[in-house]
N, C-alpha and C. Protein backbone atom coordinates (compact mmCIF):
# COMPACT_ATOMS: atom_id res chain seq x y z
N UNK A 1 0.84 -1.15 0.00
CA UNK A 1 0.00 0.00 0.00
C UNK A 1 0.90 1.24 0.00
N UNK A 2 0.40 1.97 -0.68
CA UNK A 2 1.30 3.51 -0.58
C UNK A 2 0.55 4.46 0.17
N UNK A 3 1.86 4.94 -0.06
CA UNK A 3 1.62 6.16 1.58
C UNK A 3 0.44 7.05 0.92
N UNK A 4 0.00 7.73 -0.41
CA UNK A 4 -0.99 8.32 -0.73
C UNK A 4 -2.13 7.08 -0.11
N UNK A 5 -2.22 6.13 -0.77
CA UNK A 5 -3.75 5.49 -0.23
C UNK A 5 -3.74 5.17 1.46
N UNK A 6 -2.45 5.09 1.90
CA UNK A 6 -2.62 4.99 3.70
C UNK A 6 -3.45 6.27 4.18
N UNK A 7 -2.54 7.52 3.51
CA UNK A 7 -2.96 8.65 3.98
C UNK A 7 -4.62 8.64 3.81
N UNK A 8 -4.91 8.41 2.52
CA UNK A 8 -6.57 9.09 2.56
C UNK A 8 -7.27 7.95 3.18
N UNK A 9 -6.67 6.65 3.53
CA UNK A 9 -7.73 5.65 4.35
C UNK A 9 -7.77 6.19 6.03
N UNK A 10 -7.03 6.61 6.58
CA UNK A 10 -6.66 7.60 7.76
C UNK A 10 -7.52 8.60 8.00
N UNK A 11 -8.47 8.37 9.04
CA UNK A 11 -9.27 9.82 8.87
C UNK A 11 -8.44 10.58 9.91
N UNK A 12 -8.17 12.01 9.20
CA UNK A 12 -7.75 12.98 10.32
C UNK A 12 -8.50 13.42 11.26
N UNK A 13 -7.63 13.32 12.52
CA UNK A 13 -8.10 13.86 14.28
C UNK A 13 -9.01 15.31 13.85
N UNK A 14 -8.87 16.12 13.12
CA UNK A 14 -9.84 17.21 13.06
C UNK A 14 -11.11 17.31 12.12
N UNK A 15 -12.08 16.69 11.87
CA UNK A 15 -13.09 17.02 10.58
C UNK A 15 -13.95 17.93 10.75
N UNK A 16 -13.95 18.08 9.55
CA UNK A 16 -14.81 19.35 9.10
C UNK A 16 -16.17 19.91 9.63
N UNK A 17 -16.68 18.57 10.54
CA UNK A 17 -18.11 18.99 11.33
C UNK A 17 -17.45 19.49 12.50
N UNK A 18 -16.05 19.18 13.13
CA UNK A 18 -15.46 19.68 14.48
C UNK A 18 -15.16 20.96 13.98
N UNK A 19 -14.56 21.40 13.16
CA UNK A 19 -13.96 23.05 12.76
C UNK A 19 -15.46 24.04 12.50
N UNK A 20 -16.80 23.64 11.74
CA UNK A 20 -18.07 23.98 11.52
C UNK A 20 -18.37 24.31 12.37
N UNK A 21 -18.66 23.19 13.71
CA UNK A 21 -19.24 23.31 14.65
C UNK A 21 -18.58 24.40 15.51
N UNK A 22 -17.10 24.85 15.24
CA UNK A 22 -16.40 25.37 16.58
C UNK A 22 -16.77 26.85 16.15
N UNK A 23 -16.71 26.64 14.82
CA UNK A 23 -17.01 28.69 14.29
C UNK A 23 -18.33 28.89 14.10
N UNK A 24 -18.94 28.31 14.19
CA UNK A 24 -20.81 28.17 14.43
C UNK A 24 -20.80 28.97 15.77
N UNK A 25 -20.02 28.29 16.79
CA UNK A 25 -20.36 28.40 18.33
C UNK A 25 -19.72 29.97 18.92
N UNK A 26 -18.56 30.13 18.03
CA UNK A 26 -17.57 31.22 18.46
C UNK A 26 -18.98 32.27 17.55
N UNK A 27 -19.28 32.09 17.13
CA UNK A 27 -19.98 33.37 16.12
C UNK A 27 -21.22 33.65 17.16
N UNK A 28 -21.55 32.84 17.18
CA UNK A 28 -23.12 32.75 18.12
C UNK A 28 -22.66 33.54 19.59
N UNK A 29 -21.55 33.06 20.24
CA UNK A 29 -21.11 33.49 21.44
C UNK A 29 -20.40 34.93 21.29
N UNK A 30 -20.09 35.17 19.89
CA UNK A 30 -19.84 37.13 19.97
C UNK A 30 -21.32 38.24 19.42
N UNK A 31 -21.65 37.37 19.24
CA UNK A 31 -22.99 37.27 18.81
C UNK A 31 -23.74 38.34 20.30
N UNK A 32 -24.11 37.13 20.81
CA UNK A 32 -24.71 37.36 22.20
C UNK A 32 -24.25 38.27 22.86
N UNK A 33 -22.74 38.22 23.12
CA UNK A 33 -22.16 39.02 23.61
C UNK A 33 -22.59 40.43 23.52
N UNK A 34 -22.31 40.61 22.21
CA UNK A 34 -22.48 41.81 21.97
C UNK A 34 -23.74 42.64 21.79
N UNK A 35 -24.73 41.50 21.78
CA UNK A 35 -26.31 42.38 21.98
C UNK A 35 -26.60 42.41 23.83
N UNK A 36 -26.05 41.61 24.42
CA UNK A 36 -25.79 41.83 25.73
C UNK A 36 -25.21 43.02 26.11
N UNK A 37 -23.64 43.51 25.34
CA UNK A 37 -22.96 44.98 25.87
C UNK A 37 -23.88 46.04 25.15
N UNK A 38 -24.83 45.88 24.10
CA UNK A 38 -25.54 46.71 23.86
C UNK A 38 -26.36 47.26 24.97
N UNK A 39 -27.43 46.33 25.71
CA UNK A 39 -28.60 46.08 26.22
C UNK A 39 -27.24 46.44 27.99
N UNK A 40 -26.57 46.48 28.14
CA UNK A 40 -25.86 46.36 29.41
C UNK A 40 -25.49 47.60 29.86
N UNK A 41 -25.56 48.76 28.60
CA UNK A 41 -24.61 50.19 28.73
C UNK A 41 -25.28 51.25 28.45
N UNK A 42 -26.65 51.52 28.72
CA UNK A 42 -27.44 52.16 28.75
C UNK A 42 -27.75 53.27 29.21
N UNK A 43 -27.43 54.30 28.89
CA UNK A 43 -27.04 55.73 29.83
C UNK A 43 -28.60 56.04 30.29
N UNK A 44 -28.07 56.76 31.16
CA UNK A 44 -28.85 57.49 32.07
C UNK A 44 -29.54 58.43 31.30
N UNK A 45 -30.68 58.52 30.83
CA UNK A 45 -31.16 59.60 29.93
C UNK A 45 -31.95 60.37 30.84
N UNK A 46 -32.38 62.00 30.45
CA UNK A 46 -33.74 62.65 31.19
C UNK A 46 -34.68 61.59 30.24
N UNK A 47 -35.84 61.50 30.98
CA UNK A 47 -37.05 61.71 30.59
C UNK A 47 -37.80 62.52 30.57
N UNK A 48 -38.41 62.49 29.44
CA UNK A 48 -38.84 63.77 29.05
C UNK A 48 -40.35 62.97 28.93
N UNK A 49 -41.03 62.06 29.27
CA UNK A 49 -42.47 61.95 29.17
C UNK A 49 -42.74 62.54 30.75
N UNK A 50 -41.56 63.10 31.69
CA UNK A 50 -42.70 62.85 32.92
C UNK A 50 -43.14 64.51 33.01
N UNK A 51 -44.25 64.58 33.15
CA UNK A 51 -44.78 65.96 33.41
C UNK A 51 -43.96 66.84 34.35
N UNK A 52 -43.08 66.67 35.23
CA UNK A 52 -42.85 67.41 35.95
C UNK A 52 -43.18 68.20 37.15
N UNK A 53 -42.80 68.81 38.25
CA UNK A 53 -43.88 69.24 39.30
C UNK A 53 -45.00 69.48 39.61
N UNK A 54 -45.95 69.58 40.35
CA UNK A 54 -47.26 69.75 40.22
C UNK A 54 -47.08 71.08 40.42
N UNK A 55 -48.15 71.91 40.01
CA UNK A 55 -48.32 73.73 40.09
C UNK A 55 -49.44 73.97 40.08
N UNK A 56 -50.12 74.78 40.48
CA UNK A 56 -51.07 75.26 40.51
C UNK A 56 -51.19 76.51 39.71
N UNK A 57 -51.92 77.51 38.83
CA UNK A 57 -51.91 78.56 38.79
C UNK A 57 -53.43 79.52 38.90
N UNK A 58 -53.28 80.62 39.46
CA UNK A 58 -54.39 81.06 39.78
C UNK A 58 -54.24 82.02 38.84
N UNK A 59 -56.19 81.91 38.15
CA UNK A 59 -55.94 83.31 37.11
C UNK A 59 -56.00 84.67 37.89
N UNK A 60 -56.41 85.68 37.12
CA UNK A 60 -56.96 86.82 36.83
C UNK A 60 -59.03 87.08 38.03
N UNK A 61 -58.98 85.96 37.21
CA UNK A 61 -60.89 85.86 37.77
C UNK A 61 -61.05 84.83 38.28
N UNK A 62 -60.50 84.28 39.54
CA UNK A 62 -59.75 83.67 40.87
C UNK A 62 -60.16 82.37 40.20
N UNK A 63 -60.09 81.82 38.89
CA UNK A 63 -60.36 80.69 39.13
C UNK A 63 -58.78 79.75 38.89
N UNK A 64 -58.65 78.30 39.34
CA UNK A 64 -57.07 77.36 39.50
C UNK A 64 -57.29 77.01 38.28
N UNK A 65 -55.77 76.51 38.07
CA UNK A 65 -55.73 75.72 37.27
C UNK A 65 -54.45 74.77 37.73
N UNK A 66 -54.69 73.45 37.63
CA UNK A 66 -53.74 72.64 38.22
C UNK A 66 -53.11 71.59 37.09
N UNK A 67 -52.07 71.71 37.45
CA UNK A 67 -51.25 70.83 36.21
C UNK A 67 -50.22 71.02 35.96
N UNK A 68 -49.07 70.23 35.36
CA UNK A 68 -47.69 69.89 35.67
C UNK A 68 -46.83 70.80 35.46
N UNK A 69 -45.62 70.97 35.40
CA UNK A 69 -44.57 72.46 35.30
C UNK A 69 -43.95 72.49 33.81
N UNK A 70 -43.73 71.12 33.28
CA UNK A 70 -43.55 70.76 32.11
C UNK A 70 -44.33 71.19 30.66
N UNK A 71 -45.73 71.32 30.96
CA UNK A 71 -47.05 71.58 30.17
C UNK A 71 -46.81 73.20 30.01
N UNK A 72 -46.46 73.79 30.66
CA UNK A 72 -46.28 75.23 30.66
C UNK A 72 -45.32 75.87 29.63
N UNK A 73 -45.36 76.63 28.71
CA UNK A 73 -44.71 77.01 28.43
C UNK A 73 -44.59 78.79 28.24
N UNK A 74 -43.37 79.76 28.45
CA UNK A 74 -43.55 81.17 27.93
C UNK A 74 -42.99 81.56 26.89
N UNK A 75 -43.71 82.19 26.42
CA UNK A 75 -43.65 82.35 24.82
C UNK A 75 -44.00 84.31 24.67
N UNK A 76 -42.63 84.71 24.43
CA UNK A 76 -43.03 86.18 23.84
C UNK A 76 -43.53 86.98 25.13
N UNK A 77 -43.30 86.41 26.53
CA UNK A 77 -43.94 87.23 27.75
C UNK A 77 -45.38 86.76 28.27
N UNK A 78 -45.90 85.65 27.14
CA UNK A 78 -47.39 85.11 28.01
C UNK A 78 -47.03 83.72 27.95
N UNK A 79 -47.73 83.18 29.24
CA UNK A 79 -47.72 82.37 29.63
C UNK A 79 -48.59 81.00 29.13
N UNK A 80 -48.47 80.23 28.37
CA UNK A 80 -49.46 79.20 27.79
C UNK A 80 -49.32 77.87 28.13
N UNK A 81 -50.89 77.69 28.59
CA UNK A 81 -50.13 75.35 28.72
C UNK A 81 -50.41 75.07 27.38
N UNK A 82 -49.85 74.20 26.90
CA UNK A 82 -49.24 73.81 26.02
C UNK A 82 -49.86 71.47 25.93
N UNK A 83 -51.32 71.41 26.04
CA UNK A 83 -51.27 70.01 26.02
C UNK A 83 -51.12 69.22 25.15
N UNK A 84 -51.82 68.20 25.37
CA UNK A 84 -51.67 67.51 23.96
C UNK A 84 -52.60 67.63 23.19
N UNK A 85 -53.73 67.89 22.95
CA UNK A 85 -54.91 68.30 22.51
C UNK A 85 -55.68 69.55 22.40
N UNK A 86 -54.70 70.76 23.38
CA UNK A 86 -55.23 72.11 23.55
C UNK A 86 -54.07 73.17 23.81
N UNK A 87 -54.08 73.88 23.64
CA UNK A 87 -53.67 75.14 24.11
C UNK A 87 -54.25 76.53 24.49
N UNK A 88 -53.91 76.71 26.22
CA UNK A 88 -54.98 77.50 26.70
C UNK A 88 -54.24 79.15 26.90
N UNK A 89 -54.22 80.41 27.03
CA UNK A 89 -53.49 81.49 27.35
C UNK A 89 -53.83 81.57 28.48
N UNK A 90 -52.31 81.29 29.66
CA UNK A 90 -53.13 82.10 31.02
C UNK A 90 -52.08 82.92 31.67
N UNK A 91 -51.89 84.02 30.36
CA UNK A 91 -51.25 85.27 30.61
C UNK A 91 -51.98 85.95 31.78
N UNK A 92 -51.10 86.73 32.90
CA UNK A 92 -51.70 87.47 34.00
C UNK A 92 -51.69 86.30 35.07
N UNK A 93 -51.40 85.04 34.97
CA UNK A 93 -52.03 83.67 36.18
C UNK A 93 -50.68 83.98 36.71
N UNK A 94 -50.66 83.50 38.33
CA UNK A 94 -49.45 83.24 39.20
C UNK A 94 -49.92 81.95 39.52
N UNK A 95 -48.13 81.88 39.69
CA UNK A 95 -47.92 80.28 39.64
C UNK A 95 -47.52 79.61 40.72
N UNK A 96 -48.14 78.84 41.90
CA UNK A 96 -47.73 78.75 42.74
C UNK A 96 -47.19 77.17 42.55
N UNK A 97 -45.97 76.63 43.07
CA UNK A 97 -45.35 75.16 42.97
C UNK A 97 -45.91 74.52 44.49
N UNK A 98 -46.95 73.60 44.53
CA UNK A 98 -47.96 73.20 45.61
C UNK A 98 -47.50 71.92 45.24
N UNK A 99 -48.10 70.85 45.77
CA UNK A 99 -48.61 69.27 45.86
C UNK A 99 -49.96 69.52 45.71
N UNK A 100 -51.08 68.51 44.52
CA UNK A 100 -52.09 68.90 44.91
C UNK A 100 -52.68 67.19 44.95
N UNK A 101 -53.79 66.88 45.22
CA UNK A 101 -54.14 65.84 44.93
C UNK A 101 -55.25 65.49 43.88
């Protein structure tokens, strides 16, 4: 027998499902990794959905108005809330920063 046909009757210590399988596993495991250091490093952001302090403001013609410090905005010297569905003018209102329930 010659050494070519010894050789290819010889299966080599490494086959091709062991090398597949090993870079299958290494890929998968940087894989993970790295949607893990994504999901792991997450800064500290403001939030900006939370309304902010509670306030009260009293108009002109004593009537309140209660609602968050965030909703408020001044614009040009008057004072406007600013919701999601409305916008009211309550130029002339003082604003007192209360707790209300």
């Amino acid at each position: 027998m010659s050494q070519l046909k010894r050789y290819l009757t010889q299966k080599p210590w490494v086959s091709l499902k062991i090398v597949f399988l090993v870079v299958c596993l290494s890929v998968l495991f940087l894989l993970v990794a790295k949607l893990y250091s994504n999901n792991a490093n997450v800064t500290d952001q403001p939030k900006e959905d939370e309304p902010g302090e509670k306030i009260i403001i009293i108009l002109p013609s004593g009537k309140k108005v209660y609602t968050y410090e965030n909703l408020i905005v001044s614009e040009n010297g008057k004072l406007y809330y600013k919701g999601d569905r409305s916008e009211l003018d309550l130029t002339g209102g003082i604003v007192k920063y209360e707790d209300w329930e």
